[in-house]
N, C-alpha and C. Protein backbone atom coordinates (compact mmCIF):
# COMPACT_ATOMS: atom_id res chain seq x y z
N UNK A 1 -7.45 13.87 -5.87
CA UNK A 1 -6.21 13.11 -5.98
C UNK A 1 -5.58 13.02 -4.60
N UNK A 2 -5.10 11.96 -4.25
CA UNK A 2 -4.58 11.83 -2.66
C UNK A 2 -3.00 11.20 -3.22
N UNK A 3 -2.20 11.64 -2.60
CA UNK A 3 -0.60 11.39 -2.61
C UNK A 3 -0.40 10.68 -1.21
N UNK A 4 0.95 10.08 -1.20
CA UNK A 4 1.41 9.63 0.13
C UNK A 4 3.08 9.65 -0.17
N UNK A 5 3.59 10.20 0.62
CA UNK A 5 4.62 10.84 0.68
C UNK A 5 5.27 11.39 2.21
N UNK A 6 6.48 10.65 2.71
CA UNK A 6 6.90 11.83 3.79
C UNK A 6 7.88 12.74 3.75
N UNK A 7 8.09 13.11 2.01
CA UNK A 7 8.55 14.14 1.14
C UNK A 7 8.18 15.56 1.58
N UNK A 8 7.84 16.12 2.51
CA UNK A 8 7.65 17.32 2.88
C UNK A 8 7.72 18.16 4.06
N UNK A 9 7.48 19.27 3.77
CA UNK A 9 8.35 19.46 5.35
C UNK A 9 7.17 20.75 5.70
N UNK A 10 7.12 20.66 7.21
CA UNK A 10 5.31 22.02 7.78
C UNK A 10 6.75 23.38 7.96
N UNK A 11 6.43 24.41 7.21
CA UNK A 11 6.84 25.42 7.61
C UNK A 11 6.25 26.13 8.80
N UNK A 12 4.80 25.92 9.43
CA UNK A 12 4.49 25.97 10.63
C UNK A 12 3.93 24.93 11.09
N UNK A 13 2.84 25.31 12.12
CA UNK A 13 2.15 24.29 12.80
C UNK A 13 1.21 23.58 11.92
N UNK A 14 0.66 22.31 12.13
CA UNK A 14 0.33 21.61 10.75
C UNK A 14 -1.43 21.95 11.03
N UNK A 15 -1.68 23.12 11.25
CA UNK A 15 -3.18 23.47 11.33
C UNK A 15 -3.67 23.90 10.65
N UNK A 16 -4.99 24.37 10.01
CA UNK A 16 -5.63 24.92 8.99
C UNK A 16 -4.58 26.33 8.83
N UNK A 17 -4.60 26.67 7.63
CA UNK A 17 -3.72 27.69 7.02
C UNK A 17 -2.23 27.49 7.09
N UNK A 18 -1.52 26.82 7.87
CA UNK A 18 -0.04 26.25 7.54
C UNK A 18 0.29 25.92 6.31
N UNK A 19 1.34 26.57 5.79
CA UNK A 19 2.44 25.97 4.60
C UNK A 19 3.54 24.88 4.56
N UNK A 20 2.70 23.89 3.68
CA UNK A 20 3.70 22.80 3.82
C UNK A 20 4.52 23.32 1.96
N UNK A 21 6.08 22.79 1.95
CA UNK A 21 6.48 22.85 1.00
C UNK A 21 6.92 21.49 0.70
N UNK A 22 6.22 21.09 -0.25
CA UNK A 22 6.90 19.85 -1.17
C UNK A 22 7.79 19.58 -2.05
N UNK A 23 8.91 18.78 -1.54
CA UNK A 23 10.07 18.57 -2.44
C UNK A 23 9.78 16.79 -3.24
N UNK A 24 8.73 16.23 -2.91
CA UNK A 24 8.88 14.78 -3.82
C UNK A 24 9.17 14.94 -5.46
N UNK A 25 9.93 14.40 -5.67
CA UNK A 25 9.59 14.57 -7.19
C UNK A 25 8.66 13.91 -7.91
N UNK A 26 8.21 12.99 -7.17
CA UNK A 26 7.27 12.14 -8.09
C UNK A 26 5.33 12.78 -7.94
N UNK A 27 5.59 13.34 -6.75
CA UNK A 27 4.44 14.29 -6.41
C UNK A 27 4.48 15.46 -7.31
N UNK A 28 5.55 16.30 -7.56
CA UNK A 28 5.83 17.56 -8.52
C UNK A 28 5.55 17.13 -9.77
N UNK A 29 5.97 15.96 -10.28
CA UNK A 29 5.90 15.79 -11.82
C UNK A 29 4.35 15.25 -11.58
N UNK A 30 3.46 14.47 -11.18
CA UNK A 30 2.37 14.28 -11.53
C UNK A 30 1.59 15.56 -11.26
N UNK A 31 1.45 16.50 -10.46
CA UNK A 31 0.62 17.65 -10.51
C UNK A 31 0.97 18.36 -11.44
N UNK A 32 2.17 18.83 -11.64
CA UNK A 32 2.74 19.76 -12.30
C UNK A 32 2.61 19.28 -13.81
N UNK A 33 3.08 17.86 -14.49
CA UNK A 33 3.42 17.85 -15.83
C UNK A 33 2.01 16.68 -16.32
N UNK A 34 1.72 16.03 -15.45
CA UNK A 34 0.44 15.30 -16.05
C UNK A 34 -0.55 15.65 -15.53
N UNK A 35 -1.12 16.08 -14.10
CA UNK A 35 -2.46 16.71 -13.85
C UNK A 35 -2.38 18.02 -14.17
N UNK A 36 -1.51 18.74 -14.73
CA UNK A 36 -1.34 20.11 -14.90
C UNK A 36 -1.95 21.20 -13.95
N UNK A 37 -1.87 21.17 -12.61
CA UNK A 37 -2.46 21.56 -11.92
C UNK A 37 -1.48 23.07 -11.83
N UNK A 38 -2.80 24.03 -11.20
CA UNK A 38 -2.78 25.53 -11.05
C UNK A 38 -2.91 25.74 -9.57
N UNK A 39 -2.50 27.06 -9.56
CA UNK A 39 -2.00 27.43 -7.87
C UNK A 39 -2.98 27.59 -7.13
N UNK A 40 -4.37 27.45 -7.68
CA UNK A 40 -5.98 27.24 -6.54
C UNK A 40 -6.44 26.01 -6.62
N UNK A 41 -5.68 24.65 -6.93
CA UNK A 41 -6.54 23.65 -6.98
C UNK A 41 -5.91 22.59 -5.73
N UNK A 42 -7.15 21.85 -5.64
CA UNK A 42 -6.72 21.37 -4.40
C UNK A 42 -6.36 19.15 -4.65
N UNK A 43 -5.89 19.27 -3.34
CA UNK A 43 -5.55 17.79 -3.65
C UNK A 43 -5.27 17.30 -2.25
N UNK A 44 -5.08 15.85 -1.89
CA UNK A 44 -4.65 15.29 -0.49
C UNK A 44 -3.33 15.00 -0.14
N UNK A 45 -2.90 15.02 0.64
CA UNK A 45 -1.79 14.64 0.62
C UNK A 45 -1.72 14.16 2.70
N UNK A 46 -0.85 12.70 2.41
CA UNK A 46 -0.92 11.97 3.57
C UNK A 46 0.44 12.09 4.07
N UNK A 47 0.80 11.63 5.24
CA UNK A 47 2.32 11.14 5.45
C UNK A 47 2.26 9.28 5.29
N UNK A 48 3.34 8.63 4.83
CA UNK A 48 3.36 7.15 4.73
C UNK A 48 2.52 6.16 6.25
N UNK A 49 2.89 7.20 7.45
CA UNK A 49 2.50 6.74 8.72
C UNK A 49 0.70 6.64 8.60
N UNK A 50 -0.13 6.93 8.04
CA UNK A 50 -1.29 7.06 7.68
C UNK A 50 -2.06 7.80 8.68
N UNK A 51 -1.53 8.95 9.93
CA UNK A 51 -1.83 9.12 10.96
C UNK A 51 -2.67 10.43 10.96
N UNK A 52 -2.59 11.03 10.03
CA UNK A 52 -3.59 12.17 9.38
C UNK A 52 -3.49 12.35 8.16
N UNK A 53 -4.63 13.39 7.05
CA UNK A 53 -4.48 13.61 6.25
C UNK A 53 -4.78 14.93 5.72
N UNK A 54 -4.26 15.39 5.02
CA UNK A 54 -4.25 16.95 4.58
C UNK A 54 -4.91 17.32 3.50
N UNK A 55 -5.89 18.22 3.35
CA UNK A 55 -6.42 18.57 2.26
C UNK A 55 -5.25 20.07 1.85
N UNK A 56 -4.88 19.90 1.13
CA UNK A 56 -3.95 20.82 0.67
C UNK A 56 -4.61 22.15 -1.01
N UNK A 57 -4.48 22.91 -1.01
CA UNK A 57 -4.48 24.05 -2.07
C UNK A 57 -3.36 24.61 -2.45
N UNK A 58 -2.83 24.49 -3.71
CA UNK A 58 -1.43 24.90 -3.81
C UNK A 58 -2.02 26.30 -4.50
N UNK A 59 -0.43 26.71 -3.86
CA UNK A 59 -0.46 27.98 -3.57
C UNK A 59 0.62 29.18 -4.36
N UNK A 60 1.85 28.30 -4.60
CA UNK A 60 2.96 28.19 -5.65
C UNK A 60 3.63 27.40 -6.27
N UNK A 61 3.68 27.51 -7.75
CA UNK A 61 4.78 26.00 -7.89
C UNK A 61 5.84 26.55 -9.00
N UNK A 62 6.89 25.89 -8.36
CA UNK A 62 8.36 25.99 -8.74
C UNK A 62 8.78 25.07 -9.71
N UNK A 63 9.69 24.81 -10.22
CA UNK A 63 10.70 24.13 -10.98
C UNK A 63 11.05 23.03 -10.82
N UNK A 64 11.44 22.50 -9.29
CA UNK A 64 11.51 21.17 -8.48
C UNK A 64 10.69 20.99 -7.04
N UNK A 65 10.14 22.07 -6.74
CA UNK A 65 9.25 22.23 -5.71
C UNK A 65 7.89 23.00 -5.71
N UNK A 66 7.26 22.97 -4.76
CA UNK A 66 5.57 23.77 -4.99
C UNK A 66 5.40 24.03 -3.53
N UNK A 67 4.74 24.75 -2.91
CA UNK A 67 3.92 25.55 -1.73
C UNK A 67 2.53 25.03 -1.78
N UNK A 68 2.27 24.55 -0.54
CA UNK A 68 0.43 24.51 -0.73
C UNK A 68 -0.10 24.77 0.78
N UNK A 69 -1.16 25.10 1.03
CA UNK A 69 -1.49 25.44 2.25
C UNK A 69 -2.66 24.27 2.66
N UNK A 70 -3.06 24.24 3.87
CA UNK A 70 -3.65 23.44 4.30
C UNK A 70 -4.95 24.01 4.49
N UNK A 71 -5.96 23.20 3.98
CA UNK A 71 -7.20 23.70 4.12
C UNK A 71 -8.05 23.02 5.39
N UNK A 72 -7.49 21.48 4.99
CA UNK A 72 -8.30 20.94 6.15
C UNK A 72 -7.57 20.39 6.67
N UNK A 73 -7.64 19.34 7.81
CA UNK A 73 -6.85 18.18 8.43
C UNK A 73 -7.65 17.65 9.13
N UNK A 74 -7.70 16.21 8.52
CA UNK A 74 -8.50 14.95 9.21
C UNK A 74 -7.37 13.61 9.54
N UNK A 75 -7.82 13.80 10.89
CA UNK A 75 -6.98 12.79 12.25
C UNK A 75 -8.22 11.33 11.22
N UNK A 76 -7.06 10.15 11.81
CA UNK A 76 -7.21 8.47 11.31
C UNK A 76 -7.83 8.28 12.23
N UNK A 77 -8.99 7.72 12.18
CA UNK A 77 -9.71 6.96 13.60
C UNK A 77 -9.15 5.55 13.46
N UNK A 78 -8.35 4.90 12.07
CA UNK A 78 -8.20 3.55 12.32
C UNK A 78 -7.54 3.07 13.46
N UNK A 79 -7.76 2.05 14.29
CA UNK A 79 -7.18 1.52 15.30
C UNK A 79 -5.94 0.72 15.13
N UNK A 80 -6.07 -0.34 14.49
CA UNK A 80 -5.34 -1.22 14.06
C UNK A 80 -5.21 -1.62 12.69
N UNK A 81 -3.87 -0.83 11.93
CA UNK A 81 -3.65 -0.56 11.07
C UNK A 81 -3.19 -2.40 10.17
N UNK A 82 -2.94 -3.25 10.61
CA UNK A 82 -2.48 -4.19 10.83
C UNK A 82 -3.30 -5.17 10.70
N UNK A 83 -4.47 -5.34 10.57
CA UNK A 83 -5.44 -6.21 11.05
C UNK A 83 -6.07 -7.67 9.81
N UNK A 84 -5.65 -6.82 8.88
CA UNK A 84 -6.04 -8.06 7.56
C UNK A 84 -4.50 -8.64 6.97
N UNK A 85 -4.25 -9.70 7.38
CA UNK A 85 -3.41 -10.33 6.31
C UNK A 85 -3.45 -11.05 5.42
N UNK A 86 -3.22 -11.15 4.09
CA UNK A 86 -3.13 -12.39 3.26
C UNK A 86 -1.83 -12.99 2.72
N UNK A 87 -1.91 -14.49 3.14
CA UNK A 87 -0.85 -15.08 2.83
C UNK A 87 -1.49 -15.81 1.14
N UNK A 88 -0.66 -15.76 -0.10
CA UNK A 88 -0.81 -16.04 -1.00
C UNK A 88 0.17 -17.05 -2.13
N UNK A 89 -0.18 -17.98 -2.61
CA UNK A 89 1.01 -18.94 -2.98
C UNK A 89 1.50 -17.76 -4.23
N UNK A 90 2.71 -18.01 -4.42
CA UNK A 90 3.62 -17.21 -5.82
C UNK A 90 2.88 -17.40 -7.09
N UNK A 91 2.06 -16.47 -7.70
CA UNK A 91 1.28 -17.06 -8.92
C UNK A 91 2.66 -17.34 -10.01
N UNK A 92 2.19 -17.68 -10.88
CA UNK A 92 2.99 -18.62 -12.32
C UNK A 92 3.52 -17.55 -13.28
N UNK A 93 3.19 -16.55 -13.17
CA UNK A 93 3.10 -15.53 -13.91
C UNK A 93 3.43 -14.10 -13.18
N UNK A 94 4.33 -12.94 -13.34
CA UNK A 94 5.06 -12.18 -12.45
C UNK A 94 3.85 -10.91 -12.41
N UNK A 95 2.73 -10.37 -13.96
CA UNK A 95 2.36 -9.56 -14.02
C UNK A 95 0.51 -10.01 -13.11
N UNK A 96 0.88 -11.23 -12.62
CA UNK A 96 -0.34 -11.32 -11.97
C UNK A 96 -0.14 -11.13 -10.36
N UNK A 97 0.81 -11.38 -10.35
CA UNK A 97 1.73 -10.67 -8.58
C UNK A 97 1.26 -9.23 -8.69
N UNK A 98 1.39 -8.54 -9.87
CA UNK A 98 1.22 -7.00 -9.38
C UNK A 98 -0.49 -6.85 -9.76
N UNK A 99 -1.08 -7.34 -9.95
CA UNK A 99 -2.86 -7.51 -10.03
C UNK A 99 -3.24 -7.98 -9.19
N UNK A 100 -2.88 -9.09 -7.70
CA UNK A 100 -3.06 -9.85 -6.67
C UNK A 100 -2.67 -7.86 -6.04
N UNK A 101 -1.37 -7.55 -5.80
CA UNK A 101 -1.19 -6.50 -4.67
C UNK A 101 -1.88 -5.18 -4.87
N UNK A 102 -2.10 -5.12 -6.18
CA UNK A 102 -2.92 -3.48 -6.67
C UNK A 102 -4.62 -3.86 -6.02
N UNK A 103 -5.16 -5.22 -5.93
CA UNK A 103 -6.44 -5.18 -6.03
C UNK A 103 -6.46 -5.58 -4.47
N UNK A 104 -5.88 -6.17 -3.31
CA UNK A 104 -5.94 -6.32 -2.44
C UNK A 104 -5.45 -5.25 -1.56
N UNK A 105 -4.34 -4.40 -2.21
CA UNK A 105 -3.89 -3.10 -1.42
C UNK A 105 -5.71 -2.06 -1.68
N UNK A 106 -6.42 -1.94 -2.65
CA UNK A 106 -7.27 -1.06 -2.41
C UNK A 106 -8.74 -1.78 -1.98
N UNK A 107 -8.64 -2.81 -1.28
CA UNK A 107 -10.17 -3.14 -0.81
C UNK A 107 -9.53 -3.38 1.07
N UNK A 108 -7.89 -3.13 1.01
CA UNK A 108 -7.61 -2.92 2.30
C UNK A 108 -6.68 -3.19 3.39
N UNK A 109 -6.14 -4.74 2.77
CA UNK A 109 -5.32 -5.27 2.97
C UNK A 109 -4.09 -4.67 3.51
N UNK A 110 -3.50 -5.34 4.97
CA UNK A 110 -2.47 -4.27 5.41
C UNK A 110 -1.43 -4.94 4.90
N UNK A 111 -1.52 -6.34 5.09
CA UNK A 111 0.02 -7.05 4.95
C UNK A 111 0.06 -8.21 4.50
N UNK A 112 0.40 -8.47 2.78
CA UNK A 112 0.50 -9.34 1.88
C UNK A 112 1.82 -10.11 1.52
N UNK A 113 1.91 -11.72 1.83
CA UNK A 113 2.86 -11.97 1.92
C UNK A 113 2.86 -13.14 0.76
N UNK A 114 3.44 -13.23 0.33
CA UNK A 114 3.55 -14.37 -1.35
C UNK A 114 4.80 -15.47 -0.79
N UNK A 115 4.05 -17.14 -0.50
CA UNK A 115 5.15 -17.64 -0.48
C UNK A 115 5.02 -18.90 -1.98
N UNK A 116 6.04 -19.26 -2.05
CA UNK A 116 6.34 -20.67 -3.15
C UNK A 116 4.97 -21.81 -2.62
N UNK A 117 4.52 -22.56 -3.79
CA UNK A 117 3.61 -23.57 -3.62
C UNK A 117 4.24 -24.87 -3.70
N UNK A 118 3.24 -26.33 -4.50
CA UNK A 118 4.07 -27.27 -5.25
C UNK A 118 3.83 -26.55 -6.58
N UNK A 119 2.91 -26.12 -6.72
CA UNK A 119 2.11 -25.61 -8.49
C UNK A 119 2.63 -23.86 -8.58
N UNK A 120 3.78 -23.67 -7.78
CA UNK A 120 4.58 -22.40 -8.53
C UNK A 120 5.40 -22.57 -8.99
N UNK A 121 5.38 -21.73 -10.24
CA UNK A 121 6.43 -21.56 -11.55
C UNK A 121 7.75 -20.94 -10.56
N UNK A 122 7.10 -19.78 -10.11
CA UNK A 122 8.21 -18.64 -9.72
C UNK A 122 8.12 -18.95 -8.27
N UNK A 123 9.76 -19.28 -8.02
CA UNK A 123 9.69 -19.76 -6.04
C UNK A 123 10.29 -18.57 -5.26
N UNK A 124 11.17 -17.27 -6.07
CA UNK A 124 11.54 -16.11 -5.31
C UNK A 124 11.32 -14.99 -6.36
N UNK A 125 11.47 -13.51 -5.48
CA UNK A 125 11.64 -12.24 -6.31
C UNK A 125 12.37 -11.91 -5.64
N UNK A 126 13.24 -10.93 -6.74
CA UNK A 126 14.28 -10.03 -5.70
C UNK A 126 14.02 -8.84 -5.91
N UNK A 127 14.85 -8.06 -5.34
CA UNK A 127 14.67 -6.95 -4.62
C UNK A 127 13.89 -5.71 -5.89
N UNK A 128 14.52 -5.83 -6.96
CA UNK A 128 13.91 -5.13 -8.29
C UNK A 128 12.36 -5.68 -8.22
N UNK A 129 11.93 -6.34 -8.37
CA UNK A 129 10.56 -6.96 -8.65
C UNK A 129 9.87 -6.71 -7.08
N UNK A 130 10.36 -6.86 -5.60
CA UNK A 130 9.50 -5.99 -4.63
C UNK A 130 9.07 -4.77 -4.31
N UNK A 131 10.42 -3.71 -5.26
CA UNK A 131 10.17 -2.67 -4.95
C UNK A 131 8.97 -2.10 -6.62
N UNK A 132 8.62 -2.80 -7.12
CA UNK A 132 7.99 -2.80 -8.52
C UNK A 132 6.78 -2.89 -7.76
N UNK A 133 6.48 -4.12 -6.49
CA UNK A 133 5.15 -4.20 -6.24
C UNK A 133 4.88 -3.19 -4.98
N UNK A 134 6.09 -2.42 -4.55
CA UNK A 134 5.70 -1.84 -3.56
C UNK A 134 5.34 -0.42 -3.75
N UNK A 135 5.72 0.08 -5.55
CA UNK A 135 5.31 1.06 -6.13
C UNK A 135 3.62 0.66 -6.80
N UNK A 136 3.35 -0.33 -7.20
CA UNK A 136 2.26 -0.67 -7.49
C UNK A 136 0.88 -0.33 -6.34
N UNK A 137 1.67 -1.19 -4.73
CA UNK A 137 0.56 -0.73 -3.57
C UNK A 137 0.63 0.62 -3.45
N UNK A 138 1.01 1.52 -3.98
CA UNK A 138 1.43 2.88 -3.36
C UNK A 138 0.18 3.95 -4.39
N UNK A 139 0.64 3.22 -5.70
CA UNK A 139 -0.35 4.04 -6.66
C UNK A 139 -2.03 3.22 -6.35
N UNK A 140 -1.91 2.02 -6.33
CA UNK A 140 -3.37 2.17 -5.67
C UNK A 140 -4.07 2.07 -4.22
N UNK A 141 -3.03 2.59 -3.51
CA UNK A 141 -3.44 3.46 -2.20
C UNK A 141 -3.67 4.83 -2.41
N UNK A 142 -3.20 5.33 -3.19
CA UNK A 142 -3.83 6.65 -4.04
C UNK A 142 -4.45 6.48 -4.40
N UNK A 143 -4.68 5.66 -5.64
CA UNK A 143 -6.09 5.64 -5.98
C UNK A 143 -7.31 5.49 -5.77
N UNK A 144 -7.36 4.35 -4.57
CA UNK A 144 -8.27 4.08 -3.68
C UNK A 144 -8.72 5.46 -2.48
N UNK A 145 -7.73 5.89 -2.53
CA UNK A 145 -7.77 6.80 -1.25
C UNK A 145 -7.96 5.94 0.52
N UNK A 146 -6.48 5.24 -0.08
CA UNK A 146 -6.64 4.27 1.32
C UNK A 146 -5.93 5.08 1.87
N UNK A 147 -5.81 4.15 3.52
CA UNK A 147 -5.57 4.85 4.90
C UNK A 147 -4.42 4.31 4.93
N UNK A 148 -3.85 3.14 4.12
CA UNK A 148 -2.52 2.88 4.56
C UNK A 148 -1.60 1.79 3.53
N UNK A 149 -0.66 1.90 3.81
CA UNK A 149 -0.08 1.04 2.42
C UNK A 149 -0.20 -0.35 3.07
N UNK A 150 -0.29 -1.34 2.38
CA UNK A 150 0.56 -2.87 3.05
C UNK A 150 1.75 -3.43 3.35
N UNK A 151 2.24 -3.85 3.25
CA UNK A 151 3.14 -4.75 3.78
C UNK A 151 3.64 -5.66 3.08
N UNK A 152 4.67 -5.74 2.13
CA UNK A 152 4.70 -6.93 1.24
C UNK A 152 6.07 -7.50 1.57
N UNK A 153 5.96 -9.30 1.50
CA UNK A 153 7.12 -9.71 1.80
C UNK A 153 6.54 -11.28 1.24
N UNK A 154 8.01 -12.21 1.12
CA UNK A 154 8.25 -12.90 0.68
C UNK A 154 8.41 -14.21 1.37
N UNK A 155 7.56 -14.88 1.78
CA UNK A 155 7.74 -16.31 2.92
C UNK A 155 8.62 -17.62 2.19
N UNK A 156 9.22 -17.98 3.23
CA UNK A 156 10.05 -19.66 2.82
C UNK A 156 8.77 -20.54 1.95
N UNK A 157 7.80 -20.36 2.88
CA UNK A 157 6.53 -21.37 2.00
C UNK A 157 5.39 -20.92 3.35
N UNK A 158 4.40 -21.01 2.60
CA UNK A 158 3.13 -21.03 3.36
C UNK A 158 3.24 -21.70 5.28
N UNK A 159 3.31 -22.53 5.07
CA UNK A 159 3.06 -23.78 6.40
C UNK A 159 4.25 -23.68 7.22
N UNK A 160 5.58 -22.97 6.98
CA UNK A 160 6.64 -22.34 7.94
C UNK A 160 5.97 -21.11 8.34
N UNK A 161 5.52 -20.36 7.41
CA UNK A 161 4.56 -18.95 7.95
C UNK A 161 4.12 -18.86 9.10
N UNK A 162 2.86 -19.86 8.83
CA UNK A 162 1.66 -20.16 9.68
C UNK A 162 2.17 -20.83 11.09
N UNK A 163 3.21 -21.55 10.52
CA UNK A 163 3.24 -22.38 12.43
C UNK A 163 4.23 -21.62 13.40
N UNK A 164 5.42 -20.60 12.57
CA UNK A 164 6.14 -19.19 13.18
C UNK A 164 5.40 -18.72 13.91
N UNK A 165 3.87 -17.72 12.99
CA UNK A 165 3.20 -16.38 13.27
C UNK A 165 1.83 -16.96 14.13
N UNK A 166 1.30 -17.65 14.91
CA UNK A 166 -0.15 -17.81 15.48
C UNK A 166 -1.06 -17.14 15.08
N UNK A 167 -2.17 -18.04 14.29
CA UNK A 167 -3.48 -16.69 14.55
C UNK A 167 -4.22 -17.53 13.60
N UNK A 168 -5.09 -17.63 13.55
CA UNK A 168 -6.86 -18.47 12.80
C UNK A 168 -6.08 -17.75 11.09
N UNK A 169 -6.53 -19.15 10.32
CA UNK A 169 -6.03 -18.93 8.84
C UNK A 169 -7.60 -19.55 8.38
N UNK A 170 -7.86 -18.95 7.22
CA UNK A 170 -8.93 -19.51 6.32
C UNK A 170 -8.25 -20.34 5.09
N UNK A 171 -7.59 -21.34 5.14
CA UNK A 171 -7.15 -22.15 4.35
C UNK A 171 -8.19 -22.81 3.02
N UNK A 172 -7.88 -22.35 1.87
CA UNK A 172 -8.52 -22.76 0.74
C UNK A 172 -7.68 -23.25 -0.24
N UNK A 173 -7.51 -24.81 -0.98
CA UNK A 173 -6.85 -25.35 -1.33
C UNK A 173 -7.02 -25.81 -2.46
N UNK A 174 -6.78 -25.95 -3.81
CA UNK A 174 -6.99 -26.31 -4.94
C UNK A 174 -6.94 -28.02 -5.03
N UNK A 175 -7.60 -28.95 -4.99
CA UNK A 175 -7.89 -30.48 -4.83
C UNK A 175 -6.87 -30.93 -5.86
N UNK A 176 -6.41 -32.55 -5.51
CA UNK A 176 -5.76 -33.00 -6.51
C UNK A 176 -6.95 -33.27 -7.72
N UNK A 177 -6.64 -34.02 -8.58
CA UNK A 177 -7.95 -35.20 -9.48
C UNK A 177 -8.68 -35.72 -8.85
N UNK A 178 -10.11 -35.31 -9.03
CA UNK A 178 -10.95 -36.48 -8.43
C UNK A 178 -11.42 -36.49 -7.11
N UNK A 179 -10.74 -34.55 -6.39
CA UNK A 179 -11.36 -34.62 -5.15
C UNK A 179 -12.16 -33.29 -5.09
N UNK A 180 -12.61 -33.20 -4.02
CA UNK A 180 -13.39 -31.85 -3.92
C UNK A 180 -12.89 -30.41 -3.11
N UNK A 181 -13.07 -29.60 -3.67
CA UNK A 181 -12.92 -28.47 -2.86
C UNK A 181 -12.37 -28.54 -1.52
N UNK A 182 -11.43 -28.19 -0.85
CA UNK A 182 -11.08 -28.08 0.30
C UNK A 182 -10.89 -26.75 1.20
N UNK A 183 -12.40 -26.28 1.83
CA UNK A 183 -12.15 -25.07 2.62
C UNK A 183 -12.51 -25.50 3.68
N UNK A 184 -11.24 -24.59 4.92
CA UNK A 184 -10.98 -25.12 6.11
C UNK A 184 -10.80 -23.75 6.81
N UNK A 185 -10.62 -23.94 8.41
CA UNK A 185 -10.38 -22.82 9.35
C UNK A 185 -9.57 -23.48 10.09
N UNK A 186 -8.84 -22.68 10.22
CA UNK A 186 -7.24 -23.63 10.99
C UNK A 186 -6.68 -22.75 12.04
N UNK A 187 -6.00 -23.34 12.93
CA UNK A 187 -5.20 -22.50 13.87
C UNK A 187 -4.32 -23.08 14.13
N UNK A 188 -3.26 -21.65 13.48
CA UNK A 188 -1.68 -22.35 14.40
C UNK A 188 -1.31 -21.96 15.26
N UNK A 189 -0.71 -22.40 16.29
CA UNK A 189 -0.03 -22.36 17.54
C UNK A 189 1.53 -22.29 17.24
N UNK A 190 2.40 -21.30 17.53
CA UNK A 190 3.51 -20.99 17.41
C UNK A 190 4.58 -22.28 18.14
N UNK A 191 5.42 -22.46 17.86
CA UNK A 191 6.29 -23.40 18.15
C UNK A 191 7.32 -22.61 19.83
């Protein structure tokens, strides 16, 4: 099981045998009340920065907090945490927004941005419904045992995006009636 959390604090140096104590609650209640975990079992635990990761063995657990010691620690060789984006039109439907970010947050995706189409139902989300998908990338960056969460945000529309931000787009376009497939490689040049 891998967590991500910067819910905790190194009672020493963060090297093999150091005690970290965890105060997340959402980390306490899943070991504690649904993995039912015991004071020799082990688990991962990251900081949000994705800059190392901790193999942890807990060691005590409390009431609202737990003790675990560090068994291992493995440094990120990723370079550029940043490197895959997908820009995506607003699907029609809200529970397919969180199936677009759960399945693209675990094959890698750093930074997913959803803007309005002509063929979207839904043209904004607010702040309740981002932080819904930003709990969604989080549980399957755990699950995946990814290196880092994404990035989710909300564009005016696609084609303000692209001509803002510079950089090669793989543009794939759904045809009107009667035409064919349209896949393209494009580059915008910032204004």
């Amino acid at each position: 099981m891998l967590f991500i959390s910067d819910l905790f604090s190194l009672n020493s140096p963060s090297e093999e045998g150091a005690l970290i104590t965890i105060t997340d609650p959402r980390i306490h209640h899943q070991c504690l009340h649904v993995l039912r975990m015991k004071p020799w079992e082990t688990f991962f635990l990251q900081p949000a920065d994705w800059s190392v990761r901790y193999k942890m063995q807990i060691t005590n657990i409390d009431k609202k907090t737990f003790t675990t010691q560090i068994v291992e620690k493995e440094k990120s060789n990723i370079q550029n945490p940043k490197s895959i984006i997908s820009l995506i039109s607003l699907p029609n439907r809200r529970d397919k927004a969180e199936l677009i970010v759960q399945k693209l947050t675990e094959i890698g995706v750093s930074q997913i941005i959803f803007a309005p189409s002509d063929r979207s139902i839904i043209h904004t989300a607010n702040e309740k419904k981002l932080d819904r998908l930003h709990t969604i990338a989080l549980e399957a960056c755990e699950q995946s045992y990814g290196r880092h969460l994404p990035e989710i945000s909300i564009a005016s529309s696609l084609t303000d995006y692209c001509d803002t931000h510079p950089w090669c787009y793989l543009v794939c376009d759904i045809p009107k009636k009667d035409q064919t497939y349209n896949l393209e490689l494009k580059t915008y040049n910032s204004i």
